[in-house]
N, C-alpha and C. Protein backbone atom coordinates (compact mmCIF):
# COMPACT_ATOMS: atom_id res chain seq x y z
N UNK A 1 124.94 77.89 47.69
CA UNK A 1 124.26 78.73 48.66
C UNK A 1 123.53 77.85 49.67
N UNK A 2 123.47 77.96 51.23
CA UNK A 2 122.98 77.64 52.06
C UNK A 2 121.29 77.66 52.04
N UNK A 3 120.40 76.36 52.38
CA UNK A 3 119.46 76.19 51.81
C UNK A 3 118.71 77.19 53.42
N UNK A 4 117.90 77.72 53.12
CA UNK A 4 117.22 78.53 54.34
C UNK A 4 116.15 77.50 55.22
N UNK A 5 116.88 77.86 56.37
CA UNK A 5 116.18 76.93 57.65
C UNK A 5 114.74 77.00 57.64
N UNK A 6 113.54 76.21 57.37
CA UNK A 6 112.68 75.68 57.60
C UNK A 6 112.12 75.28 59.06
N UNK A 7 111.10 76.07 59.38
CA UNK A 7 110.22 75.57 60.87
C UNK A 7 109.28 74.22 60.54
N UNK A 8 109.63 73.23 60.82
CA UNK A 8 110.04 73.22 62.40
C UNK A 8 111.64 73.09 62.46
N UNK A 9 112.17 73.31 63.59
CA UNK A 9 113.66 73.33 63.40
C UNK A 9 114.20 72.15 64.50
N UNK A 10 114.78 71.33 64.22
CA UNK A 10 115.02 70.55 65.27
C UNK A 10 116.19 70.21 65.55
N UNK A 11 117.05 70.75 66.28
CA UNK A 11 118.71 70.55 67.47
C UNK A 11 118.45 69.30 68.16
N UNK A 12 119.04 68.26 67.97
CA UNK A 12 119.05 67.47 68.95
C UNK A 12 120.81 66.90 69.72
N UNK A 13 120.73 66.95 70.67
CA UNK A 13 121.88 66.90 70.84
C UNK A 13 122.84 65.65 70.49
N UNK A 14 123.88 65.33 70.91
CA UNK A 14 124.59 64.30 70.54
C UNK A 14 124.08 63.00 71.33
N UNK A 15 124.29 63.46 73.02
CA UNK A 15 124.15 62.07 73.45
C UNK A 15 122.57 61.51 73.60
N UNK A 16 121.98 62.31 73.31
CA UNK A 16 120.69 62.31 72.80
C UNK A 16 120.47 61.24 71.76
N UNK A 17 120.98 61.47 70.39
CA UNK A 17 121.03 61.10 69.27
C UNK A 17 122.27 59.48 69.09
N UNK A 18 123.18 59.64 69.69
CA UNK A 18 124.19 58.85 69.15
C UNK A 18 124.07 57.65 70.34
N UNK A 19 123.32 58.22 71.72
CA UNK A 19 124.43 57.46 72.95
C UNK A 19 122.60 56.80 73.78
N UNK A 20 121.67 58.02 73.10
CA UNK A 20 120.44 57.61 73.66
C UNK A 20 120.02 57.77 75.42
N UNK A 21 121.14 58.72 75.66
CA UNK A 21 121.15 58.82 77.06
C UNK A 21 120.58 60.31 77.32
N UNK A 22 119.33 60.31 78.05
CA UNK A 22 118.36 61.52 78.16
C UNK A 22 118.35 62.09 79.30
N UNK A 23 119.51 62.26 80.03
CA UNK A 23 119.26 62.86 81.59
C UNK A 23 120.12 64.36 81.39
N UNK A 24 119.56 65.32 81.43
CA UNK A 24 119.76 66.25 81.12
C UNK A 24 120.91 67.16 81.64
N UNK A 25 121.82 67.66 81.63
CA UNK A 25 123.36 68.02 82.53
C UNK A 25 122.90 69.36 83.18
N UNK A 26 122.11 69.95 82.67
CA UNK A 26 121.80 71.05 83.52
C UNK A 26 119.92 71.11 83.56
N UNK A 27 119.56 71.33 84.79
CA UNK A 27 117.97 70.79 84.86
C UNK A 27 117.70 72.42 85.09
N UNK A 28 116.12 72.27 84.68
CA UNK A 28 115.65 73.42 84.82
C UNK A 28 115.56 74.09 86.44
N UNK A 29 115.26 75.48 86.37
CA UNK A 29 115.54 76.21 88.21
C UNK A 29 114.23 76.88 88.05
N UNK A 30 113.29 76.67 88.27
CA UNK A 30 112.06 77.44 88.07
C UNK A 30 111.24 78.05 87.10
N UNK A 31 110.33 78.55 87.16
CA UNK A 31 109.50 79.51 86.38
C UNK A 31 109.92 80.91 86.26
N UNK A 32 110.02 81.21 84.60
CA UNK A 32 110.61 82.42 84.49
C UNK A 32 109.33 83.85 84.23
N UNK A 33 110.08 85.09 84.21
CA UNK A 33 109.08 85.83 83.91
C UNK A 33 109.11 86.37 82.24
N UNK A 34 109.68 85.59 81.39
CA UNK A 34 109.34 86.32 80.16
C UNK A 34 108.73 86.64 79.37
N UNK A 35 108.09 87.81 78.64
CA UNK A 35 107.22 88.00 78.33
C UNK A 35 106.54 86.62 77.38
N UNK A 36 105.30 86.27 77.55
CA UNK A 36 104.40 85.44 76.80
C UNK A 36 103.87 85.81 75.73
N UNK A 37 104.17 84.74 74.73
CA UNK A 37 103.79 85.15 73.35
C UNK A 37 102.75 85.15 72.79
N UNK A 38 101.86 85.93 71.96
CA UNK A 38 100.68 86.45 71.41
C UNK A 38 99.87 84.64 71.59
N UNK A 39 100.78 84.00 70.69
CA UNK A 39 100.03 82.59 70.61
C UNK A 39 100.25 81.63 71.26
N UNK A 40 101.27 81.75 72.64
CA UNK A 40 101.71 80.87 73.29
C UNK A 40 100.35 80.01 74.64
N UNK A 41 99.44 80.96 74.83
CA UNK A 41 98.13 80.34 75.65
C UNK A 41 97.51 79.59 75.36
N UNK A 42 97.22 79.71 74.04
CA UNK A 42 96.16 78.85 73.27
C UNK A 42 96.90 77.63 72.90
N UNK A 43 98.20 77.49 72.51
CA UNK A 43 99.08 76.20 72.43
C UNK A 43 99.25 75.68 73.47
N UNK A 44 99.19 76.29 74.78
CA UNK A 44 99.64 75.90 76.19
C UNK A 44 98.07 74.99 75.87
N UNK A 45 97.11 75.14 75.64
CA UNK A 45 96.01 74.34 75.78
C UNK A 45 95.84 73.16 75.15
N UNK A 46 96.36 73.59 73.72
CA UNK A 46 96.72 72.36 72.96
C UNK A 46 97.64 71.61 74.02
N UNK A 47 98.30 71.80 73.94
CA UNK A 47 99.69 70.96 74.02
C UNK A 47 99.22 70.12 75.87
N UNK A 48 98.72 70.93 76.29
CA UNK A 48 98.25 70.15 78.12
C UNK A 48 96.76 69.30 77.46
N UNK A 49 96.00 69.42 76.39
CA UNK A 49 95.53 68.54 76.43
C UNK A 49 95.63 67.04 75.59
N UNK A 50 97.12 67.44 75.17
CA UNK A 50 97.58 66.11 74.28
C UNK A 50 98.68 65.07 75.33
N UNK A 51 99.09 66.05 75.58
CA UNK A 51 100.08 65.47 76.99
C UNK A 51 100.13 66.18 78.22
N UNK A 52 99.47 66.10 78.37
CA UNK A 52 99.30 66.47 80.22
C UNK A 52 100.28 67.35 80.94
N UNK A 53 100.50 66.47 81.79
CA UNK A 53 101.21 67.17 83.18
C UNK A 53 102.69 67.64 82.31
N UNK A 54 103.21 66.90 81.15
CA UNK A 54 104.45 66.83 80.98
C UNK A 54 104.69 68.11 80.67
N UNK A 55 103.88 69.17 80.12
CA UNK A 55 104.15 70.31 79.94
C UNK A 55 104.04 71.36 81.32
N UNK A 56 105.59 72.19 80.73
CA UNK A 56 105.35 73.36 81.49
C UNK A 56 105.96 74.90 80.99
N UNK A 57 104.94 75.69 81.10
CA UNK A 57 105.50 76.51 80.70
C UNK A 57 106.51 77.71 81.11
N UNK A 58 107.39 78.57 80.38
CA UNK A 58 108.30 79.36 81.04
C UNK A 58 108.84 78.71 81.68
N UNK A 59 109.71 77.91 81.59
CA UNK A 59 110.83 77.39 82.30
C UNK A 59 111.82 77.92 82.25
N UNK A 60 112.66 78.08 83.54
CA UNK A 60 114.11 79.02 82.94
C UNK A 60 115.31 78.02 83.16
N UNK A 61 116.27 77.78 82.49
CA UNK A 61 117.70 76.62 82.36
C UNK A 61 118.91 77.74 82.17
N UNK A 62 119.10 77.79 83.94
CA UNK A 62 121.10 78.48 83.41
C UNK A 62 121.85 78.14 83.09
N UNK A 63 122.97 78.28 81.93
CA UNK A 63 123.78 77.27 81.69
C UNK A 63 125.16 77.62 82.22
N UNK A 64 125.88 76.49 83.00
CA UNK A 64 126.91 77.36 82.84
C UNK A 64 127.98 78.26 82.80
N UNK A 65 128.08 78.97 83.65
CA UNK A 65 129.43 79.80 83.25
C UNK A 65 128.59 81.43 82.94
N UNK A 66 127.07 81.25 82.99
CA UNK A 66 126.16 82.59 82.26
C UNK A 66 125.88 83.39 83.42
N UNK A 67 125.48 84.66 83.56
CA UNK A 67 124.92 85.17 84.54
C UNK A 67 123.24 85.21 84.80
N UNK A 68 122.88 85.19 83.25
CA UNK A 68 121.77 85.39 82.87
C UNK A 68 120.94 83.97 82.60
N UNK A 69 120.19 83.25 82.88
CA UNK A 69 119.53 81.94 82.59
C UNK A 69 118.43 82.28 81.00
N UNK A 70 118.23 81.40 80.61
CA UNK A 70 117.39 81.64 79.21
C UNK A 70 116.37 80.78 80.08
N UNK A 71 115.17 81.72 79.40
CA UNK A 71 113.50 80.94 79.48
C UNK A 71 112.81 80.11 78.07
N UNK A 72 112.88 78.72 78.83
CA UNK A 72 111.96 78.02 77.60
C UNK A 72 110.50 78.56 77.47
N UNK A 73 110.22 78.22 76.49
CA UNK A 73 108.53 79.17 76.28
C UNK A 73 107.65 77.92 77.10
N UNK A 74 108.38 76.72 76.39
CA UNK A 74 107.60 75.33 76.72
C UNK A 74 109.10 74.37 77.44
N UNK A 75 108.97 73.44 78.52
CA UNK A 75 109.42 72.52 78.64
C UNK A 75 108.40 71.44 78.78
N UNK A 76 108.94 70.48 78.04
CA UNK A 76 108.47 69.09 77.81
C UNK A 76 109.69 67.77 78.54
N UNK A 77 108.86 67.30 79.56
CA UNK A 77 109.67 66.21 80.01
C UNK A 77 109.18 64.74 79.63
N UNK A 78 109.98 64.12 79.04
CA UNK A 78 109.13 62.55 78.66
C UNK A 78 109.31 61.51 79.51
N UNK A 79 108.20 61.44 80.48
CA UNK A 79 108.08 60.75 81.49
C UNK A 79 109.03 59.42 81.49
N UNK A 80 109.09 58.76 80.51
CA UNK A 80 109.89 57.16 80.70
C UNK A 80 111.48 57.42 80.73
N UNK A 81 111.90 58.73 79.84
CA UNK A 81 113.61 58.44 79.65
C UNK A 81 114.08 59.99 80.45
N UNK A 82 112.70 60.61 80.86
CA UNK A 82 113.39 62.07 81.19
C UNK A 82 113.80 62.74 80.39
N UNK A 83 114.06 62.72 78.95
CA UNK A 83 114.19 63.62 77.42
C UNK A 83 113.77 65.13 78.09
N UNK A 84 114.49 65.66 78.61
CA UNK A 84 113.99 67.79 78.23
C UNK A 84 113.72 67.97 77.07
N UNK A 85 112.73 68.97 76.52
CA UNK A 85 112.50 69.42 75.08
C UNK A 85 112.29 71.00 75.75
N UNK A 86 113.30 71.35 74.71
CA UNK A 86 112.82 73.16 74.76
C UNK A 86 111.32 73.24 73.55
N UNK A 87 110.91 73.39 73.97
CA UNK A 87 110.08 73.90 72.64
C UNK A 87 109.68 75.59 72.12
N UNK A 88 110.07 75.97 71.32
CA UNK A 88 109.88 77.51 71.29
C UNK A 88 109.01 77.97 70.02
N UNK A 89 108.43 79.02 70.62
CA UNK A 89 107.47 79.88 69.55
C UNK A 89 108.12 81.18 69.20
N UNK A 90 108.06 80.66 67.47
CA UNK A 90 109.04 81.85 67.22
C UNK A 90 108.21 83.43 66.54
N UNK A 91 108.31 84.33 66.44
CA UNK A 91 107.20 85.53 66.09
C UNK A 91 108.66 86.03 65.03
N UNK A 92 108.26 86.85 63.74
CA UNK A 92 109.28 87.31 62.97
C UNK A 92 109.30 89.01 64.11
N UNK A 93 108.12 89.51 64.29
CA UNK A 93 108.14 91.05 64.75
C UNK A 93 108.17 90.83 66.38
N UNK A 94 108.66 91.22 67.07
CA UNK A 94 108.31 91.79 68.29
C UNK A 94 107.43 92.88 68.93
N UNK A 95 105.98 92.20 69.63
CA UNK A 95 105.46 93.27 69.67
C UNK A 95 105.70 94.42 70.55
N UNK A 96 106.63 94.12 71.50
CA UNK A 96 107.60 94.98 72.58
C UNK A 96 108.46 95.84 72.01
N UNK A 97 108.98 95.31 71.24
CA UNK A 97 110.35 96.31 70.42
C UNK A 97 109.52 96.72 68.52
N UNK A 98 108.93 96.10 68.54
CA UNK A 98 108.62 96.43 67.20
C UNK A 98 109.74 95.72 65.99
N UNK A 99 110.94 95.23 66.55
CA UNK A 99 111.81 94.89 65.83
C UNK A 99 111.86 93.29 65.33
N UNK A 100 112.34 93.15 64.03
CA UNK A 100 112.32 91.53 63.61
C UNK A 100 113.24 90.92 64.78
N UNK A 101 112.61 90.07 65.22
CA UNK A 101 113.04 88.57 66.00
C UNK A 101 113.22 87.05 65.33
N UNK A 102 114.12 86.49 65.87
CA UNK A 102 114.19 84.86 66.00
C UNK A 102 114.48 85.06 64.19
N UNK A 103 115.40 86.22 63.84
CA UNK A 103 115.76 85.99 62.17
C UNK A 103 116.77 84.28 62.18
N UNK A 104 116.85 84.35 60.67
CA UNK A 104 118.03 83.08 60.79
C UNK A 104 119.49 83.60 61.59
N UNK A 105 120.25 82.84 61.85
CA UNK A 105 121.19 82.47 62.91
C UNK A 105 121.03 83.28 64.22
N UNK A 106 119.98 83.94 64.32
CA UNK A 106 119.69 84.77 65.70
C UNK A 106 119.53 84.14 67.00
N UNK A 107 119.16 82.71 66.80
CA UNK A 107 119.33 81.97 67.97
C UNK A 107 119.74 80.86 68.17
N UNK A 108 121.24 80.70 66.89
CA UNK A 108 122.05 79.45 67.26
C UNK A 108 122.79 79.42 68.08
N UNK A 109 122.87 80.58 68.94
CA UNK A 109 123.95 80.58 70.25
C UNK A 109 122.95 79.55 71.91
N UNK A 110 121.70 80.16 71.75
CA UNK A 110 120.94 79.93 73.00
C UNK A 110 120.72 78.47 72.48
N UNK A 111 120.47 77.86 70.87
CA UNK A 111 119.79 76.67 70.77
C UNK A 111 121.07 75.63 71.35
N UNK A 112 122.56 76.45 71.06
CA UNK A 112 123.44 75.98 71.42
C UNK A 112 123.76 75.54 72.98
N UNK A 113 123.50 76.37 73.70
CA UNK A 113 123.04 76.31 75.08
C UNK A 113 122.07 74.97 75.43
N UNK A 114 121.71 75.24 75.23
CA UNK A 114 120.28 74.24 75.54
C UNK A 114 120.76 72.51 75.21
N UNK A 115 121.39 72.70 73.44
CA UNK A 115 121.52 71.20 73.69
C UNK A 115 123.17 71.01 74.43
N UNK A 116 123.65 72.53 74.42
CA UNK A 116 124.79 71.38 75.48
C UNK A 116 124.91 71.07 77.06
N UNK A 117 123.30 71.54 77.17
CA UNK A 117 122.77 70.91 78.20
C UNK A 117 122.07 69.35 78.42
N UNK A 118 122.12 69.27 76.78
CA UNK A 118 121.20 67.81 76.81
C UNK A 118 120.15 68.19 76.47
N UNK A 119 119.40 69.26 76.32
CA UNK A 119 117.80 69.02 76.07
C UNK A 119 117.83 69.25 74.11
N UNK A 120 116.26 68.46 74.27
CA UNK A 120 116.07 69.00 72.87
C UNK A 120 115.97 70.45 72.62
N UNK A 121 115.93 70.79 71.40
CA UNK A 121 115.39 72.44 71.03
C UNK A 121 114.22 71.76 69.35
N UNK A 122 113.20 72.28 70.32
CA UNK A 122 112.17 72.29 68.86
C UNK A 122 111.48 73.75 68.71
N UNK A 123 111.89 74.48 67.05
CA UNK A 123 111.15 75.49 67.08
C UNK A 123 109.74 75.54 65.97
N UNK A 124 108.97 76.18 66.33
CA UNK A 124 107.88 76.96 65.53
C UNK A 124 107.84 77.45 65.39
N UNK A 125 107.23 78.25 64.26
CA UNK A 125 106.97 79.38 63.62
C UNK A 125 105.62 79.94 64.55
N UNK A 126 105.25 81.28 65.14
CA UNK A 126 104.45 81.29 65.63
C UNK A 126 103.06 81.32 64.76
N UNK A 127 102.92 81.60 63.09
CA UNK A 127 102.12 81.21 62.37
C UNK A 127 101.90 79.17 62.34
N UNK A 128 102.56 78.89 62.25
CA UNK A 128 102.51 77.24 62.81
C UNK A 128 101.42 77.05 63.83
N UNK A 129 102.21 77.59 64.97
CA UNK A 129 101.24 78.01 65.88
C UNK A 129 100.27 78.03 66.51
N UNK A 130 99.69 79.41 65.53
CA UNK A 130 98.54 79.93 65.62
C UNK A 130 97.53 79.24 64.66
N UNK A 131 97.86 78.60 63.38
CA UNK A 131 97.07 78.32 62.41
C UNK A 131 97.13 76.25 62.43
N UNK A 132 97.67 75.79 62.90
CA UNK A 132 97.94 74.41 62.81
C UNK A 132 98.21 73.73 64.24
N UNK A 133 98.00 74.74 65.59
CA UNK A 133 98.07 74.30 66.66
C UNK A 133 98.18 72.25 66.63
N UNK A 134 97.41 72.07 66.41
CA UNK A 134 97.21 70.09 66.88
C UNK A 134 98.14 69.56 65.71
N UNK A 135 98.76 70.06 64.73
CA UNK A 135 100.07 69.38 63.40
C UNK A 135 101.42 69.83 64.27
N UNK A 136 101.39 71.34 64.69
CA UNK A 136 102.54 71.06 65.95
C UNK A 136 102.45 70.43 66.86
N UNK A 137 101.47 69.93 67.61
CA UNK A 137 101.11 68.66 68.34
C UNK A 137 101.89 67.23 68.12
N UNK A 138 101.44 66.91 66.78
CA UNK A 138 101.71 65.76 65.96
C UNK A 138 103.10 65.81 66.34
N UNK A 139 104.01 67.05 65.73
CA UNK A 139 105.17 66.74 65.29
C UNK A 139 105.60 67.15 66.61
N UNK A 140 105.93 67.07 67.77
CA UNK A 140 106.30 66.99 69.19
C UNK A 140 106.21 65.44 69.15
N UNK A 141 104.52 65.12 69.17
CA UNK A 141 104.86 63.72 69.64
C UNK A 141 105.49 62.51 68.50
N UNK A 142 105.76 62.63 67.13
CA UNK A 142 106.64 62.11 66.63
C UNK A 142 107.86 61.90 66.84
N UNK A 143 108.30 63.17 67.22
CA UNK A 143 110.06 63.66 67.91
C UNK A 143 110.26 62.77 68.86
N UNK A 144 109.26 62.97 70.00
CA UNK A 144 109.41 61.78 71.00
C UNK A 144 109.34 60.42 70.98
N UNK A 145 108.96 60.37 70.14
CA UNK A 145 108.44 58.71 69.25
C UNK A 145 109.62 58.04 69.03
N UNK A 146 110.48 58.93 67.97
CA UNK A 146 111.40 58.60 67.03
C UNK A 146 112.71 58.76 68.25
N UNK A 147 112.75 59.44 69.08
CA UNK A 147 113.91 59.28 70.06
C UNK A 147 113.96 58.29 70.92
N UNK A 148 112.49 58.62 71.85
CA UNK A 148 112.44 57.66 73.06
C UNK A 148 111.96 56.38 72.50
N UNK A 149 111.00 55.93 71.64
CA UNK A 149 110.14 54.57 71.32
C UNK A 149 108.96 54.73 72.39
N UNK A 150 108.38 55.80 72.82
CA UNK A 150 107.41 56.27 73.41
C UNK A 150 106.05 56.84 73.00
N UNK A 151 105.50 56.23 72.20
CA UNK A 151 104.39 56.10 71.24
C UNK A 151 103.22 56.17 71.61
N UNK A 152 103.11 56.97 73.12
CA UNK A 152 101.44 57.12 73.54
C UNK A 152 100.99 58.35 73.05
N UNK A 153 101.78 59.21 72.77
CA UNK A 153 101.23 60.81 72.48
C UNK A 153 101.38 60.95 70.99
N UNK A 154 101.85 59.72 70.14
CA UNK A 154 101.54 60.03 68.30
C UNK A 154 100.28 59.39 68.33
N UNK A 155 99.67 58.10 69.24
CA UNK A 155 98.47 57.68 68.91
C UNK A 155 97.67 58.30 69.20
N UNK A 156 97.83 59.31 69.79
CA UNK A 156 96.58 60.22 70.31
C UNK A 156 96.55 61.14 68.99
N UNK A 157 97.35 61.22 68.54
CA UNK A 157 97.27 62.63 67.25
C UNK A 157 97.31 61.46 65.69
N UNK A 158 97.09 60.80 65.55
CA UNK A 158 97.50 60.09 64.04
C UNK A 158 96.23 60.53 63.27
N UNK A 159 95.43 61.24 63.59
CA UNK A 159 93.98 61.29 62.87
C UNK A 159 94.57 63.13 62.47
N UNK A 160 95.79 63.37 63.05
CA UNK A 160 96.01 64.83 62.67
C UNK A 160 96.62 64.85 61.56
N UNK A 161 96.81 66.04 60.68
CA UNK A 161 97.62 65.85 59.11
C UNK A 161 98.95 66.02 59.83
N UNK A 162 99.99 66.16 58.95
CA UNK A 162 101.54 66.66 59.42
C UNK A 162 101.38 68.35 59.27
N UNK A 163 102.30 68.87 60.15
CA UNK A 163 102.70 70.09 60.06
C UNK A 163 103.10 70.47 58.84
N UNK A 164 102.73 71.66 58.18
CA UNK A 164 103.01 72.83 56.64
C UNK A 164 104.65 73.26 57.00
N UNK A 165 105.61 72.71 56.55
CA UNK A 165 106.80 73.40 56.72
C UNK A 165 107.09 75.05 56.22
N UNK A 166 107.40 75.44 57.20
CA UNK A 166 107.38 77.48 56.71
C UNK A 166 109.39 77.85 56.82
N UNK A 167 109.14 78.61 55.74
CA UNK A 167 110.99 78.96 55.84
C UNK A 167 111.16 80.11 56.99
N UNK A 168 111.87 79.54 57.89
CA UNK A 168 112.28 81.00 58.23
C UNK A 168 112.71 81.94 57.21
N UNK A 169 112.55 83.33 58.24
CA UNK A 169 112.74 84.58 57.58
C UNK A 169 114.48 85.19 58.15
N UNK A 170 114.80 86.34 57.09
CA UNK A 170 115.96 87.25 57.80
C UNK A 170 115.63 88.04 58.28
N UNK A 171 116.12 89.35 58.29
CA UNK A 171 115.89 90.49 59.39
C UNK A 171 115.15 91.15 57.93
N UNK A 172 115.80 91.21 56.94
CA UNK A 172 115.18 91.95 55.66
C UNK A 172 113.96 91.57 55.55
N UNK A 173 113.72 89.80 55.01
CA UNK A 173 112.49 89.84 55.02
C UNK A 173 110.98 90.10 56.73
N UNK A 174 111.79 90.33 57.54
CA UNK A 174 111.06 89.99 59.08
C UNK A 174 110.34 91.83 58.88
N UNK A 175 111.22 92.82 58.42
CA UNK A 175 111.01 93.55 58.52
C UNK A 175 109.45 93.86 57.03
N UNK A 176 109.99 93.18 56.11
CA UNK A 176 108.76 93.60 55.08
C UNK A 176 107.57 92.85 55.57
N UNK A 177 107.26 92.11 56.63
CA UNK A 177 106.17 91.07 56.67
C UNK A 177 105.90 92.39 57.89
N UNK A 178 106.73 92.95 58.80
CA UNK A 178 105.93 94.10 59.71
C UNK A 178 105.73 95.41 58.80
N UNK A 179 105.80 95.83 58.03
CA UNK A 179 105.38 96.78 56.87
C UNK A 179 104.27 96.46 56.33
N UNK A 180 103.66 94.96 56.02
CA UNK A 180 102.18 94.53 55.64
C UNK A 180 101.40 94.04 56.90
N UNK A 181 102.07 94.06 57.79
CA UNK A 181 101.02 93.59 59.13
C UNK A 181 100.87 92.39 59.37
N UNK A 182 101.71 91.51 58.63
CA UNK A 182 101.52 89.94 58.63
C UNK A 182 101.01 89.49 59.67
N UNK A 183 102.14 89.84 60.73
CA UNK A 183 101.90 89.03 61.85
C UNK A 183 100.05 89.52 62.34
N UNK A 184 99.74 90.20 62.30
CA UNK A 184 98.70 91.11 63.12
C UNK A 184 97.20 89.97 62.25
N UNK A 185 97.68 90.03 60.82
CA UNK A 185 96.60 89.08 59.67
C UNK A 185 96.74 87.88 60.37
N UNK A 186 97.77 86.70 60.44
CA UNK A 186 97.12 85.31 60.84
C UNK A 186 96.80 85.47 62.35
N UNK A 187 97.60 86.16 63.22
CA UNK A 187 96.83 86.42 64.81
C UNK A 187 95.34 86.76 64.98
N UNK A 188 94.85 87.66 63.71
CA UNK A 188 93.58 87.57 63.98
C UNK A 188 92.63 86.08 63.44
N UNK A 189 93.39 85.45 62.68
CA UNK A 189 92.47 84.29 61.90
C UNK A 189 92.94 83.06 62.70
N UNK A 190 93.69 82.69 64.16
CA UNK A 190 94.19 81.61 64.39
C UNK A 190 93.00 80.73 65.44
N UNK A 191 93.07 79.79 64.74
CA UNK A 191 92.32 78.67 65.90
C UNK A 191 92.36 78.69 66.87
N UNK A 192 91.10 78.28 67.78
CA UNK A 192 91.10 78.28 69.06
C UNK A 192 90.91 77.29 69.43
């Protein structure tokens, strides 16, 4: 049996990984309008005050052959090699539809997209999030560490613990965690 995907989730692409070459084949086209996630502001704060300018948020990347462009929640550019990072916050419920989101394989088509554009795809759990904001910190700037050899944004975080690995959920379980209110319990208890 297939071991169940674990947040953080990390796609990296090939020439990324094998060839070390970070210039991305399709670059981002602006700022998108998609809806913003419950915990995505307060990470936007984290994350601009660990690395700066490099963040931006809602970015939209068409790929393609698509009609439709996908919006990153976060793009991360690493100033020395140009590395894209999607970074995404994932929620099991939708508070728009009410319906489970981001279940397992629900977004290996778009993560697919993305790296065969060249960029990274890093996901979170939006409990990650909300409750460990500066350990998802950490593990961004490790990623970049361990790809580029760009080691200014892990020394800024080494006094942080590592990120709590969380399993993703399916649609079965996405749906029993909106039957107890999960999501609604750590949104009210998350760091600021």
């Amino acid at each position: 049996m297939a071991k169940t995907p674990e947040y953080p989730i990390v796609v990296i692409p090939e020439l990324v990984k094998e060839k070390k070459q970070f210039t991305p084949l399709v670059f981002p086209s602006g700022q998108g309008d998609a809806p913003i996630g419950a915990s995505e502001g307060l990470f936007e704060n984290v994350l601009k005050h660990y690395f700066g300018e490099i963040v931006s948020p809602q970015q939209v990347m068409l790929p393609p052959g698509h009609r439709l462009p996908f919006t990153a929640d976060f793009l991360i550019i690493e100033p020395n090699t140009g590395l894209h990072i999607d970074l995404e916050v994932d929620e099991p419920i939708s508070f728009a539809t009410l319906k489970p989101t981001h279940c397992i394989g629900e977004d290996d088509y778009r993560n697919k997209c993305f790296v065969d554009a060249n960029w990274l795809v890093i996901r979170f759990a939006e409990e990650q999030v909300s409750s460990q904001p500066e350990r998802c910190a950490r593990f961004l700037a490790g990623a970049i560490a361990q790809l580029t050899d760009n080691n200014t944004y892990r020394q800024k975080l080494l006094h942080v613990d590592k990120v709590t690995p969380m399993r993703q959920w399916s649609a079965h379980q996405a749906s029993k965690l909106k039957k107890s209110d999960y999501r609604q319990g750590y949104l009210g208890q998350r760091k600021n």
